[in-house]
C-alpha atoms as a PDB file:
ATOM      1  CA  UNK A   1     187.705 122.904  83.789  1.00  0.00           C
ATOM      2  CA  UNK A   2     184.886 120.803  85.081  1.00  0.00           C
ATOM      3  CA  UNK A   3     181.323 121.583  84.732  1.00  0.00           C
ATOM      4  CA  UNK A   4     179.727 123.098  87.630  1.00  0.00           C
ATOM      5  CA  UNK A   5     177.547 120.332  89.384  1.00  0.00           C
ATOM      6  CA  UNK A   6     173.826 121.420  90.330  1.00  0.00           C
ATOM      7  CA  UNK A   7     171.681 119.181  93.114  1.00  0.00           C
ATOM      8  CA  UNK A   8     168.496 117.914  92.308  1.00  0.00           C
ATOM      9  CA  UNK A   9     166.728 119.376  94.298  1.00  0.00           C
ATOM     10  CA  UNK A  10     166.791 122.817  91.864  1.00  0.00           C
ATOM     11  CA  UNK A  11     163.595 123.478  91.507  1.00  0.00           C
ATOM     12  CA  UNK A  12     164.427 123.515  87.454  1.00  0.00           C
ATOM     13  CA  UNK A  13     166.347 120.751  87.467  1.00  0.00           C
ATOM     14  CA  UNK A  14     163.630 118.673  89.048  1.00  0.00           C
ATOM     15  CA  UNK A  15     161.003 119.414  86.792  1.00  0.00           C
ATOM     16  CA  UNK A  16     163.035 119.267  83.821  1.00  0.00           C
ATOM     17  CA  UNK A  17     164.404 115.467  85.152  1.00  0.00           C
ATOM     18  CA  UNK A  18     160.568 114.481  86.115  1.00  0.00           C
ATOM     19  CA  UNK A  19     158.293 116.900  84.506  1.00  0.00           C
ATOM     20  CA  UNK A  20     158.736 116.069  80.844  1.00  0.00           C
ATOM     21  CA  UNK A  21     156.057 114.359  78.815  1.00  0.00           C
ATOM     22  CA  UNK A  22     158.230 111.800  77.473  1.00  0.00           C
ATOM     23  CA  UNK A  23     159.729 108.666  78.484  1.00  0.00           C
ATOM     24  CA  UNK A  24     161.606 107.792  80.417  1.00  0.00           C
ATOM     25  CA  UNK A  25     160.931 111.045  82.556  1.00  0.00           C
ATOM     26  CA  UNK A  26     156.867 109.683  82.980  1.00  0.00           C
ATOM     27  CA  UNK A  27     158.296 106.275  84.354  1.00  0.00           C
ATOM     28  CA  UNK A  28     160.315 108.115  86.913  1.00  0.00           C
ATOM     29  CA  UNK A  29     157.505 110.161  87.981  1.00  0.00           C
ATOM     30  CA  UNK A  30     154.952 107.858  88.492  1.00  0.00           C
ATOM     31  CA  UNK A  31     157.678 105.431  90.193  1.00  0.00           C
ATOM     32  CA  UNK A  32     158.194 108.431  92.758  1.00  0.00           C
ATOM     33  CA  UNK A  33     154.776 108.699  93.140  1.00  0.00           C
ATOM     34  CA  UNK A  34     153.879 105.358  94.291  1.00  0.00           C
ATOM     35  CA  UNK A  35     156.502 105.669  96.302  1.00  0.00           C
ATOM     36  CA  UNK A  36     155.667 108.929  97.779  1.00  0.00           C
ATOM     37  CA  UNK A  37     152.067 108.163  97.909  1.00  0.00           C
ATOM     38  CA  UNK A  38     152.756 104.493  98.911  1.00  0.00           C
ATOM     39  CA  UNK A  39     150.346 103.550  96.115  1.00  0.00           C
ATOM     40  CA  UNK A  40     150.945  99.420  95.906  1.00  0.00           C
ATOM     41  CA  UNK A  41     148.827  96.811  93.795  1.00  0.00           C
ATOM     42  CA  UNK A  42     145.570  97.223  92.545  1.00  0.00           C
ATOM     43  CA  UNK A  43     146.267 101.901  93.644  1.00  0.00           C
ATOM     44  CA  UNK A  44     149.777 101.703  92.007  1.00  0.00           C
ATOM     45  CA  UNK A  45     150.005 104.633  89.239  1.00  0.00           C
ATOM     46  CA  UNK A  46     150.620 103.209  85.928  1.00  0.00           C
ATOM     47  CA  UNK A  47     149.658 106.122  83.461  1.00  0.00           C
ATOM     48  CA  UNK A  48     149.418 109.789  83.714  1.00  0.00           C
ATOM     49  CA  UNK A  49     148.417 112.938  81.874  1.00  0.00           C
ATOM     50  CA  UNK A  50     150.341 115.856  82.183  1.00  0.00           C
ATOM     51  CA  UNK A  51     148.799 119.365  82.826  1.00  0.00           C
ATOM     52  CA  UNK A  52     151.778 121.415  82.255  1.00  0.00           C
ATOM     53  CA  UNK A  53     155.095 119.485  81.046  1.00  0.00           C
ATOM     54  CA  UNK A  54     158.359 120.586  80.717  1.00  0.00           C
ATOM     55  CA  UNK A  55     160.051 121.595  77.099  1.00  0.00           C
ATOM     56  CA  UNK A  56     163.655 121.995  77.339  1.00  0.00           C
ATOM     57  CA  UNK A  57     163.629 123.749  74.509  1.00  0.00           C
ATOM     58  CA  UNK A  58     160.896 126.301  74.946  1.00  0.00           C
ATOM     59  CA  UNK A  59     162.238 128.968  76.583  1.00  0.00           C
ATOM     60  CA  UNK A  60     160.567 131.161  79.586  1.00  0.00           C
ATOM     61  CA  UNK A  61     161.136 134.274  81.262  1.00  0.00           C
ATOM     62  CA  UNK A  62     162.575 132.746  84.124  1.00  0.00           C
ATOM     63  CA  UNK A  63     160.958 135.188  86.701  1.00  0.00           C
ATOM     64  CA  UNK A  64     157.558 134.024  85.554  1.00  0.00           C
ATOM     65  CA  UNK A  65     157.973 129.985  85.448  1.00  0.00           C
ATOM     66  CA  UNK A  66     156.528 127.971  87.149  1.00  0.00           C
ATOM     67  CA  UNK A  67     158.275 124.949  88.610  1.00  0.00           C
ATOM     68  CA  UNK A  68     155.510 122.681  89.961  1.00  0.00           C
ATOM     69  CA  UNK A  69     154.353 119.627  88.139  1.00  0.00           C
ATOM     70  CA  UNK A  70     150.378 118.451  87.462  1.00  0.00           C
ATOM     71  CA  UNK A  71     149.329 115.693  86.539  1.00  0.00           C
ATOM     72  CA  UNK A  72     146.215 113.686  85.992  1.00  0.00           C
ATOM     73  CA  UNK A  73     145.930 109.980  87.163  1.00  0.00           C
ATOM     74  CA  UNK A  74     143.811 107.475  85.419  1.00  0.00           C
ATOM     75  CA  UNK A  75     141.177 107.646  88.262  1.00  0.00           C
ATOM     76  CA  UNK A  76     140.688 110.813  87.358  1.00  0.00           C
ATOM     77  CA  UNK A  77     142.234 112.436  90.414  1.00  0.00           C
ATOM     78  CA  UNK A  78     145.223 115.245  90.302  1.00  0.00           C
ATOM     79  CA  UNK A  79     148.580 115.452  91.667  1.00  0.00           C
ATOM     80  CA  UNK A  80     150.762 118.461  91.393  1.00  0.00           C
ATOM     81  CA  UNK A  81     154.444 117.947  93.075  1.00  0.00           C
ATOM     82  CA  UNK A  82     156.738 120.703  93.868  1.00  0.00           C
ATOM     83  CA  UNK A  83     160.373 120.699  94.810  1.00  0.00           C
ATOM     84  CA  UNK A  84     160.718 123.689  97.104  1.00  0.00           C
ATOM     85  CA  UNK A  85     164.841 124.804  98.476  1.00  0.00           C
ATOM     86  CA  UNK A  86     163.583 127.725 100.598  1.00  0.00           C
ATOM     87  CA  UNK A  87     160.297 127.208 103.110  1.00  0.00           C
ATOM     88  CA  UNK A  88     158.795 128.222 106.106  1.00  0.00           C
ATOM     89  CA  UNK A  89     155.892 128.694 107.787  1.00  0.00           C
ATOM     90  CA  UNK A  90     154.544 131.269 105.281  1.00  0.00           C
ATOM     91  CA  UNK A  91     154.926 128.175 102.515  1.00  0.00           C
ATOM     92  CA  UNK A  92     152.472 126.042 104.227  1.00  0.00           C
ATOM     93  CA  UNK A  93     149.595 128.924 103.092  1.00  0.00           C
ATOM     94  CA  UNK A  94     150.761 128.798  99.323  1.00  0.00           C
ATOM     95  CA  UNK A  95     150.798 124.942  99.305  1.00  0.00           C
ATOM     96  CA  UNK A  96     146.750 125.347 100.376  1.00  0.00           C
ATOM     97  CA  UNK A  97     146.333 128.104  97.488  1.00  0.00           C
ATOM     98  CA  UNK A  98     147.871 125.754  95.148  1.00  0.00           C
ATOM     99  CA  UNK A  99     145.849 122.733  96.163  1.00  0.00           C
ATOM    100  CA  UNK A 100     142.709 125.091  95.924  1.00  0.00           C
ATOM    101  CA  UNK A 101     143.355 125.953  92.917  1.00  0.00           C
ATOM    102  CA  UNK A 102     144.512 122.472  91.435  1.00  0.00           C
ATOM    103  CA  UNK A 103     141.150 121.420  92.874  1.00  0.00           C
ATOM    104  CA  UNK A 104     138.958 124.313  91.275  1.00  0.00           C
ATOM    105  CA  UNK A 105     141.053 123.525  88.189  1.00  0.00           C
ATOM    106  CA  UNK A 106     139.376 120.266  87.184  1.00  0.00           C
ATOM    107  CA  UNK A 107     137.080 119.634  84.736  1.00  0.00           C
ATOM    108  CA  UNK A 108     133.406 119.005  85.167  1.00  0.00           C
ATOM    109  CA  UNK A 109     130.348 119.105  83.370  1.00  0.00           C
ATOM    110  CA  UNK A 110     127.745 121.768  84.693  1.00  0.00           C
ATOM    111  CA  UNK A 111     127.421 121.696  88.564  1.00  0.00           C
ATOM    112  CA  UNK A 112     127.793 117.735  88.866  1.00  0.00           C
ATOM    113  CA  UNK A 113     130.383 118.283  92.118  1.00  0.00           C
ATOM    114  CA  UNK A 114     130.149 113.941  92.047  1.00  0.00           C
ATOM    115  CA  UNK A 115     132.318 114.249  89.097  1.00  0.00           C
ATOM    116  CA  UNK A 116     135.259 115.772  91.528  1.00  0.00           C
ATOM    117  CA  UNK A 117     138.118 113.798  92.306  1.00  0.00           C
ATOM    118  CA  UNK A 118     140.697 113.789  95.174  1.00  0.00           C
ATOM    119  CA  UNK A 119     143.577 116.755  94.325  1.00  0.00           C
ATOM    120  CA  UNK A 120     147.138 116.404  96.033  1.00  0.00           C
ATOM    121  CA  UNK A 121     149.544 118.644  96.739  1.00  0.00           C
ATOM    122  CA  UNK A 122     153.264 117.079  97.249  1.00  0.00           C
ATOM    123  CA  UNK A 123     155.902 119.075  98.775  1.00  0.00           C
ATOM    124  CA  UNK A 124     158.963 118.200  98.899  1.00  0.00           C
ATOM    125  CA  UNK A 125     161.162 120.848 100.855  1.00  0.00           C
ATOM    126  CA  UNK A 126     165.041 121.462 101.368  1.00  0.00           C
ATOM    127  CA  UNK A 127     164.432 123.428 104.620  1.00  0.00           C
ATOM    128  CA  UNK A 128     161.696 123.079 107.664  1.00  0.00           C
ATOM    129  CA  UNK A 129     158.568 123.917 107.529  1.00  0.00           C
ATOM    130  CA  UNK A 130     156.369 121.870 109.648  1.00  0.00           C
ATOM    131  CA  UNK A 131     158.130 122.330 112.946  1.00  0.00           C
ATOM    132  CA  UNK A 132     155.047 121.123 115.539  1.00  0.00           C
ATOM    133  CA  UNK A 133     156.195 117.580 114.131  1.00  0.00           C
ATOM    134  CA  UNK A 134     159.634 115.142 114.241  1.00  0.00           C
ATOM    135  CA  UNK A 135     158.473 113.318 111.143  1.00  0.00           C
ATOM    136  CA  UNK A 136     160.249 113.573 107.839  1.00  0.00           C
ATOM    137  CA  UNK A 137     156.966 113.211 106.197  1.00  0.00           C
ATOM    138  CA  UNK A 138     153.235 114.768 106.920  1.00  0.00           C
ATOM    139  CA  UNK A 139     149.840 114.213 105.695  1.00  0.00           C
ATOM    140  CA  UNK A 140     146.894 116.755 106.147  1.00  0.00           C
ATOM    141  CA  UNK A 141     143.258 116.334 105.377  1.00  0.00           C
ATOM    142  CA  UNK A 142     140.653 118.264 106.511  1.00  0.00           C
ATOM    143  CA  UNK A 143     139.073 116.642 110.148  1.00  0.00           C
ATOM    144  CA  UNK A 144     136.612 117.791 112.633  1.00  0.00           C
ATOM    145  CA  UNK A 145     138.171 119.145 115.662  1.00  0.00           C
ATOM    146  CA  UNK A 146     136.978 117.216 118.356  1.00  0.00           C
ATOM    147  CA  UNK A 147     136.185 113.823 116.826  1.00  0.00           C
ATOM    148  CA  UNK A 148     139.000 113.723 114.172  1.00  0.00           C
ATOM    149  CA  UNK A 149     136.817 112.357 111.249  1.00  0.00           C
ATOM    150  CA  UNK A 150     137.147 113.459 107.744  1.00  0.00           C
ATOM    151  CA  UNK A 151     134.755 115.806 105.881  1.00  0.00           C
ATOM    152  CA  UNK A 152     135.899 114.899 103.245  1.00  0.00           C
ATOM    153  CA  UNK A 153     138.885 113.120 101.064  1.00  0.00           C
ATOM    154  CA  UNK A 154     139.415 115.006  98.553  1.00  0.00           C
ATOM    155  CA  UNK A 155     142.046 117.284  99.931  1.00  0.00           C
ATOM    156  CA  UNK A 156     145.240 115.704 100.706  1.00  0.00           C
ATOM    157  CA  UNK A 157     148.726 117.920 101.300  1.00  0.00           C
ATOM    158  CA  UNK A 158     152.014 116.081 101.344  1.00  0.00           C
ATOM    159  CA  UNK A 159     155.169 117.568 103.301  1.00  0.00           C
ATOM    160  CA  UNK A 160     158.668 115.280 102.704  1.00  0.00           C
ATOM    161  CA  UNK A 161     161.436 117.632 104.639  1.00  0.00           C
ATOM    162  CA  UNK A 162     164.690 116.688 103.334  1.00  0.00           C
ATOM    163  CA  UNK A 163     166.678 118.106 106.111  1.00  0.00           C
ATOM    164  CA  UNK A 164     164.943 115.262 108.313  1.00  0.00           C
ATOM    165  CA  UNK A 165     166.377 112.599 105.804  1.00  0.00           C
ATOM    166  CA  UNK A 166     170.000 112.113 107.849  1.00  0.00           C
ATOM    167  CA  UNK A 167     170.647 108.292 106.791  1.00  0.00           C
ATOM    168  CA  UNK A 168     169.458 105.631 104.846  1.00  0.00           C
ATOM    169  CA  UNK A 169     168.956 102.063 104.810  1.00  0.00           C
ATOM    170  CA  UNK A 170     169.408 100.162 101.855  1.00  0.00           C
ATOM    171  CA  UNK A 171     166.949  97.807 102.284  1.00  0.00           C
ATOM    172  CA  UNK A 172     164.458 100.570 102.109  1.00  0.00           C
ATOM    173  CA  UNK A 173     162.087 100.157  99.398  1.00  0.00           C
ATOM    174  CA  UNK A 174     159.689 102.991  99.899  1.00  0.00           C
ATOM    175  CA  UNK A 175     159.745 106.796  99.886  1.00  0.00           C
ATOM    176  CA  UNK A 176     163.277 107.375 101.922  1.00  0.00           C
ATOM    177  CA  UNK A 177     165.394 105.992  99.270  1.00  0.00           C
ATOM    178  CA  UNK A 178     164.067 108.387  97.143  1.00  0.00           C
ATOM    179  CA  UNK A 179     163.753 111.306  99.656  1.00  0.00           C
ATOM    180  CA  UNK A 180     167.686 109.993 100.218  1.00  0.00           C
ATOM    181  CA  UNK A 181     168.489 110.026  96.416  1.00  0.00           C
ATOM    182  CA  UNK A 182     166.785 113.689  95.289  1.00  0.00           C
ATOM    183  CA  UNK A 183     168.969 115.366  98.455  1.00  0.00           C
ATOM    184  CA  UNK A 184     172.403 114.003  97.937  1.00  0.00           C
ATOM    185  CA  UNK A 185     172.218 113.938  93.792  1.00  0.00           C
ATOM    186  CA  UNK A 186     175.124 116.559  92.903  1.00  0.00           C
ATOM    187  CA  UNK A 187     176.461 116.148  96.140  1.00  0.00           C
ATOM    188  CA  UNK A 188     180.203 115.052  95.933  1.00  0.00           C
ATOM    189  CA  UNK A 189     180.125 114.059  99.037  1.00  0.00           C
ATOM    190  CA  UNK A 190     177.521 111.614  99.055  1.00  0.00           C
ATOM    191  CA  UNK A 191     178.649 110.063  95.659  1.00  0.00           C
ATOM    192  CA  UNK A 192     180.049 106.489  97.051  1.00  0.00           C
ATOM    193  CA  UNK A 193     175.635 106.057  98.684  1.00  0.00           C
ATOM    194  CA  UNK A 194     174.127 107.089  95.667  1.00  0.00           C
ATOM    195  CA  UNK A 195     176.170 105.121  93.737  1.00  0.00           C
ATOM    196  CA  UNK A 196     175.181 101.901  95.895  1.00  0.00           C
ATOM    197  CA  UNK A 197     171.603 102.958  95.129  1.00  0.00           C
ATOM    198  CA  UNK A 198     172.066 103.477  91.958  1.00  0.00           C
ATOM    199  CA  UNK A 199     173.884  99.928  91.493  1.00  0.00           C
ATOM    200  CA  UNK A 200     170.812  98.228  94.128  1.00  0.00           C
ATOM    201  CA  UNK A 201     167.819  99.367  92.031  1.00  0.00           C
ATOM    202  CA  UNK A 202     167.437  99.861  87.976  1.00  0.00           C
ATOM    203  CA  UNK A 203     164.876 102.650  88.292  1.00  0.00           C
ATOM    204  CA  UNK A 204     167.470 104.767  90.121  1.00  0.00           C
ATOM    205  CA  UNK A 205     170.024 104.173  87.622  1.00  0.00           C
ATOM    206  CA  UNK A 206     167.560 105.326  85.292  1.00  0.00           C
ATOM    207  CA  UNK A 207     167.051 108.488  87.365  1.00  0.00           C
ATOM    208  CA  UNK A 208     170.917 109.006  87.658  1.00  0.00           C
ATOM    209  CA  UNK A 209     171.374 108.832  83.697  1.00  0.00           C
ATOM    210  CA  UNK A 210     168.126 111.277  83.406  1.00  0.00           C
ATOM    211  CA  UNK A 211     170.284 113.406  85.667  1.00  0.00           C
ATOM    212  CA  UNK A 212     173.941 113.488  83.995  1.00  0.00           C
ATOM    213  CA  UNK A 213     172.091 113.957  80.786  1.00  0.00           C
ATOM    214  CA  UNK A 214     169.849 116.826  81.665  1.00  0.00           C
ATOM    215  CA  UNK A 215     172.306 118.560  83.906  1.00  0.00           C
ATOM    216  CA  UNK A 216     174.995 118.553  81.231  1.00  0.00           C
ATOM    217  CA  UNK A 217     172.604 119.831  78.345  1.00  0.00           C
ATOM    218  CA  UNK A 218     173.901 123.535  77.658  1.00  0.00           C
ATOM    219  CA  UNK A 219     170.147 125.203  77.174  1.00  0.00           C
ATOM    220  CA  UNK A 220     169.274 123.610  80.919  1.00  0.00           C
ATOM    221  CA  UNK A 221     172.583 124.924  82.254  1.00  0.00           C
ATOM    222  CA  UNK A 222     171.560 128.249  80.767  1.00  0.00           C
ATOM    223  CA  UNK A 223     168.152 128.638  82.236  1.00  0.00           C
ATOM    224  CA  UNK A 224     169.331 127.554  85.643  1.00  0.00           C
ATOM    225  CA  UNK A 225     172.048 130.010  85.388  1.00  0.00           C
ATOM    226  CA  UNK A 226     169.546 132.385  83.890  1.00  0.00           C
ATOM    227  CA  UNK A 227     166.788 132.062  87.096  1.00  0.00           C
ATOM    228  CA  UNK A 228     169.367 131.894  89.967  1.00  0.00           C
ATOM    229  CA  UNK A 229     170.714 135.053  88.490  1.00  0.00           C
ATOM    230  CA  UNK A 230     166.507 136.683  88.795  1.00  0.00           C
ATOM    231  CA  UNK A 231     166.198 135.038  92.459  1.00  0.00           C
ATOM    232  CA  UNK A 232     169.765 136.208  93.679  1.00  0.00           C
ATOM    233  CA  UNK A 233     168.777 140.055  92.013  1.00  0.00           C
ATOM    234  CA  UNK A 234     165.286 139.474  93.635  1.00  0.00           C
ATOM    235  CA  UNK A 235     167.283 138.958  97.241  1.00  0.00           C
ATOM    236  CA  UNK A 236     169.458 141.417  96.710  1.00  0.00           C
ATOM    237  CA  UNK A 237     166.510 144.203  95.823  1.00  0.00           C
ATOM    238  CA  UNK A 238     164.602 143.132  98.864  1.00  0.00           C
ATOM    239  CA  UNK A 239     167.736 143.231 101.257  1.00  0.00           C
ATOM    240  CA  UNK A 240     168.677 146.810  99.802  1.00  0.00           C
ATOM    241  CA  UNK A 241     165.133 147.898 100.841  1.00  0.00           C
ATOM    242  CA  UNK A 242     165.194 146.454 104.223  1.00  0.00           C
ATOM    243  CA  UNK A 243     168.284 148.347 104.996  1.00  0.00           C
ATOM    244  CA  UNK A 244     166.891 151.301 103.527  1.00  0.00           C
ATOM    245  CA  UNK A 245     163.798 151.431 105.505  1.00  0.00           C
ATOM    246  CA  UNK A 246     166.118 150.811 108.483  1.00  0.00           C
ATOM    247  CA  UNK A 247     167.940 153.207 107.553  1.00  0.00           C
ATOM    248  CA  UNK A 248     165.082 155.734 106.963  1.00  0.00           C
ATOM    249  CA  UNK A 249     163.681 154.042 110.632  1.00  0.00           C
ATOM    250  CA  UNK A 250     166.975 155.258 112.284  1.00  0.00           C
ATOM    251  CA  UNK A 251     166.650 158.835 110.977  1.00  0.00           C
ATOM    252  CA  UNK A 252     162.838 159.015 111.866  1.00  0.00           C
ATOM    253  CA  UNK A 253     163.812 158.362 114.846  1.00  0.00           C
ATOM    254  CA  UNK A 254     166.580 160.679 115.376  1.00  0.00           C
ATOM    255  CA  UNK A 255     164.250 163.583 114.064  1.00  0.00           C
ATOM    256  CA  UNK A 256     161.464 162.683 116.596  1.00  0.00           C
ATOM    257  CA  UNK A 257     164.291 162.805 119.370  1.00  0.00           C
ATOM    258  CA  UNK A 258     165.522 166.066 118.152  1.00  0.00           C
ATOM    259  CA  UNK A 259     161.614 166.929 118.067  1.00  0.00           C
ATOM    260  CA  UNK A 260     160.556 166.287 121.498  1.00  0.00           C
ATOM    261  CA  UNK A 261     164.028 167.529 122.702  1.00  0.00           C
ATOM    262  CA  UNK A 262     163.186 171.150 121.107  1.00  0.00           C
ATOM    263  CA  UNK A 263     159.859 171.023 122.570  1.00  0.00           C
ATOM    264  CA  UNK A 264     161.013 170.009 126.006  1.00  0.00           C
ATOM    265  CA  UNK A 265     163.126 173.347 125.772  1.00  0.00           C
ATOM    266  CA  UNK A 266     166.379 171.597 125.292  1.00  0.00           C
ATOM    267  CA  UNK A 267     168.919 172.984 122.933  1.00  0.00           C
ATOM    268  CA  UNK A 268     169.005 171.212 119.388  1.00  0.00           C
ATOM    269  CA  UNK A 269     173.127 171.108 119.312  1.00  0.00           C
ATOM    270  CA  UNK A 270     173.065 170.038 122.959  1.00  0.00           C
ATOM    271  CA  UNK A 271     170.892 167.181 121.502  1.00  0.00           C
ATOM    272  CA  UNK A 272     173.233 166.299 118.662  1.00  0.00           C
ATOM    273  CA  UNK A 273     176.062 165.999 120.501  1.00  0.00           C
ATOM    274  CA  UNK A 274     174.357 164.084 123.445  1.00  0.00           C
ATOM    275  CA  UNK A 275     173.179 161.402 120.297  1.00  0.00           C
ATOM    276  CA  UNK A 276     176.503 161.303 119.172  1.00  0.00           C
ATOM    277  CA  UNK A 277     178.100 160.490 122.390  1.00  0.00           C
ATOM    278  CA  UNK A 278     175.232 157.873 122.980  1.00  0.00           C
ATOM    279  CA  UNK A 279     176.313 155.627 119.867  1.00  0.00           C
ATOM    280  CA  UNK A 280     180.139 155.742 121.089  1.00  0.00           C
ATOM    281  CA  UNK A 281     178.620 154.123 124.034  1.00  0.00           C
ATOM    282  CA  UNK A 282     179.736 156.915 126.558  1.00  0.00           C
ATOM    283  CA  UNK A 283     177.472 156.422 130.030  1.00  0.00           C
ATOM    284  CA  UNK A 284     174.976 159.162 130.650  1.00  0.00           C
ATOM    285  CA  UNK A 285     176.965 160.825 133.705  1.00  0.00           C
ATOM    286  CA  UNK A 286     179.783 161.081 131.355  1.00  0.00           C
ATOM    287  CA  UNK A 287     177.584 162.729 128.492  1.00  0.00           C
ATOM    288  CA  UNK A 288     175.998 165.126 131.716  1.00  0.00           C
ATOM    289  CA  UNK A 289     179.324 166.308 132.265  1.00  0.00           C
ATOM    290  CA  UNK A 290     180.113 166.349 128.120  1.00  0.00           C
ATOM    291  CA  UNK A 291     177.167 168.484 127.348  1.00  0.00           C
ATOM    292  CA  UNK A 292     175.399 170.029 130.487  1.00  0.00           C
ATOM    293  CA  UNK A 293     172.187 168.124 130.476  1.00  0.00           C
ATOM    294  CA  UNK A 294     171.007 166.500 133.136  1.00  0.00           C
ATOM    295  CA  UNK A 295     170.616 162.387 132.874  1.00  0.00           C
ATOM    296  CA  UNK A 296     167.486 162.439 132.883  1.00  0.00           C
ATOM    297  CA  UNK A 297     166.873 164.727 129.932  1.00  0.00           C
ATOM    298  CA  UNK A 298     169.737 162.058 128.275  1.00  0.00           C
ATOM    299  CA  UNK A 299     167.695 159.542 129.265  1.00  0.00           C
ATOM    300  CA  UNK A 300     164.763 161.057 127.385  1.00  0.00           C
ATOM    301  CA  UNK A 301     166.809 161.477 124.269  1.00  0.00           C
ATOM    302  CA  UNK A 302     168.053 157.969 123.953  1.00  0.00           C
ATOM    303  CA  UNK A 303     164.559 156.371 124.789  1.00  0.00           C
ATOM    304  CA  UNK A 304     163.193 158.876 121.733  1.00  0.00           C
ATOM    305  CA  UNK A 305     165.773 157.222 119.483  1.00  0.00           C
ATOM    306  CA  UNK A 306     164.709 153.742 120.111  1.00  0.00           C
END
């Protein structure tokens, strides 16, 4: 029986494919970089220092790692990158707490704030986040309102939404390819177009080979295994509780109807029964007739439930 096949864009996966502090995992990272970052000539990455790399063989407690990946340029400035599945507008305020505290994170000597560099945040999202905007890819910085100019560049956040990424063009030498490529790896489906880019360009064949090899490694396979299992248990928990609280909602609100019914001087089993016959759906001249209330006092009882 064949292996199960897992995208790239696990959050695991990712990091273990770009995150590592060995070659040729580095060369891929800083070649998505400059592609990302559109970093050409003289600004084109070439070295990098990694913050927090990924060991495939040091085990974590998968509900407490982290999947992002920071480096340090030569220039001194940071870049963390972080492959997200599930977004939304609640993910735009964690990728500012995370660029705050990449930011606050760097080293300086004393209270020289000159010795600062730029810190950027890279997102890269299999869902929608930034809806106020048709582009596939978004860059904020911090402007003034009216006149639009920067304070100052040292913040930078990066948004690539894959869903936006519907086609490709193989002449494409910049970020799409690669937005393209991290979507449709593990895809069956898309297998004949990552093929051609893996035949067009060397560094993607590289990436593809960093892929089969890391995806098929039994410890990897374990760990994503391992944190899908946590995230699925973590949905499930949080679903149960919703329904609960509905559930605990619902009866509330039966009680208060009950309540005010009592202290409106209607009888409590004349109450029960009128409930009953609201959630068949019966009309409330039907349920006047059923229980000897008049529709207005039904009336009362099913706006109480609601």
């Amino acid at each position: 029986m064949s292996k199960k096949r897992y995208k790239l864009t696990n959050d695991l996966l990712f990091k273990a494919v770009f995150g590592r502090d060995e070659e040729p995992s580095k060369q891929l990272l800083m070649h998505l970089l400059n592609a990302l970052l559109e970093r050409k000539g003289t600004e084109k990455i070439t070295a990098i220092e990694h913050k927090n790399p990924f060991s495939i063989r040091e085990k974590e407690d998968e509900k407490e790692v982290i999947f992002d990946i920071k480096v340090k340029l030569m220039n001194g400035q940071y870049v963390d990158i972080e492959m997200q599945v599930n977004a939304g507008k609640i993910y735009r305020k964690r990728s500012l707490f995370y660029w705050s505290k990449l930011h606050s994170e760097q080293e300086m000597r004393g209270n020289d704030y000159v010795e600062v560099h730029k810190s950027i945040c890279i997102n890269i999202v299999d869902s929608l986040c930034i809806y106020e905007s048709e582009k596939n890819h978004n860059v904020f910085k911090v402007l003034e309102v009216n006149e639009h100019f920067l304070l100052d560049d040292d913040l930078e956040i990066h948004y690539f939404q894959l869903p936006k990424i519907h086609d490709i063009i193989m002449t494409d030498e910049g970020y799409k390819s690669w937005m393209f490529f991290i979507k449709n790896l593990g895809d069956q489906e898309q297998d004949e177009m990552i093929n051609e880019l893996v035949e067009r360009e060397d560094v993607f064949k590289m990436a593809y080979e960093e892929y089969s090899k890391i995806s098929a490694d039994d410890l990897v396979r374990e760990r994503i295994e391992a944190h899908e299992k946590y995230l699925m248990d973590q949905r499930t928990r949080e679903r149960i509780a919703h329904e609960e609280g509905m559930e605990r909602g619902i009866e509330q609100g039966i009680e208060r109807g009950i309540e005010r019914g009592i202290k409106q001087g209607i009888n409590k089993s004349k109450i029960e029964m009128a409930q009953k016959a609201l959630k068949k759906g019966l009309s409330y001249e039907d349920i006047a007739d059923l229980t000897g209330l008049s529709v207005e006092e039904i009336k009362q009882i099913d706006n109480a439930n609601t």
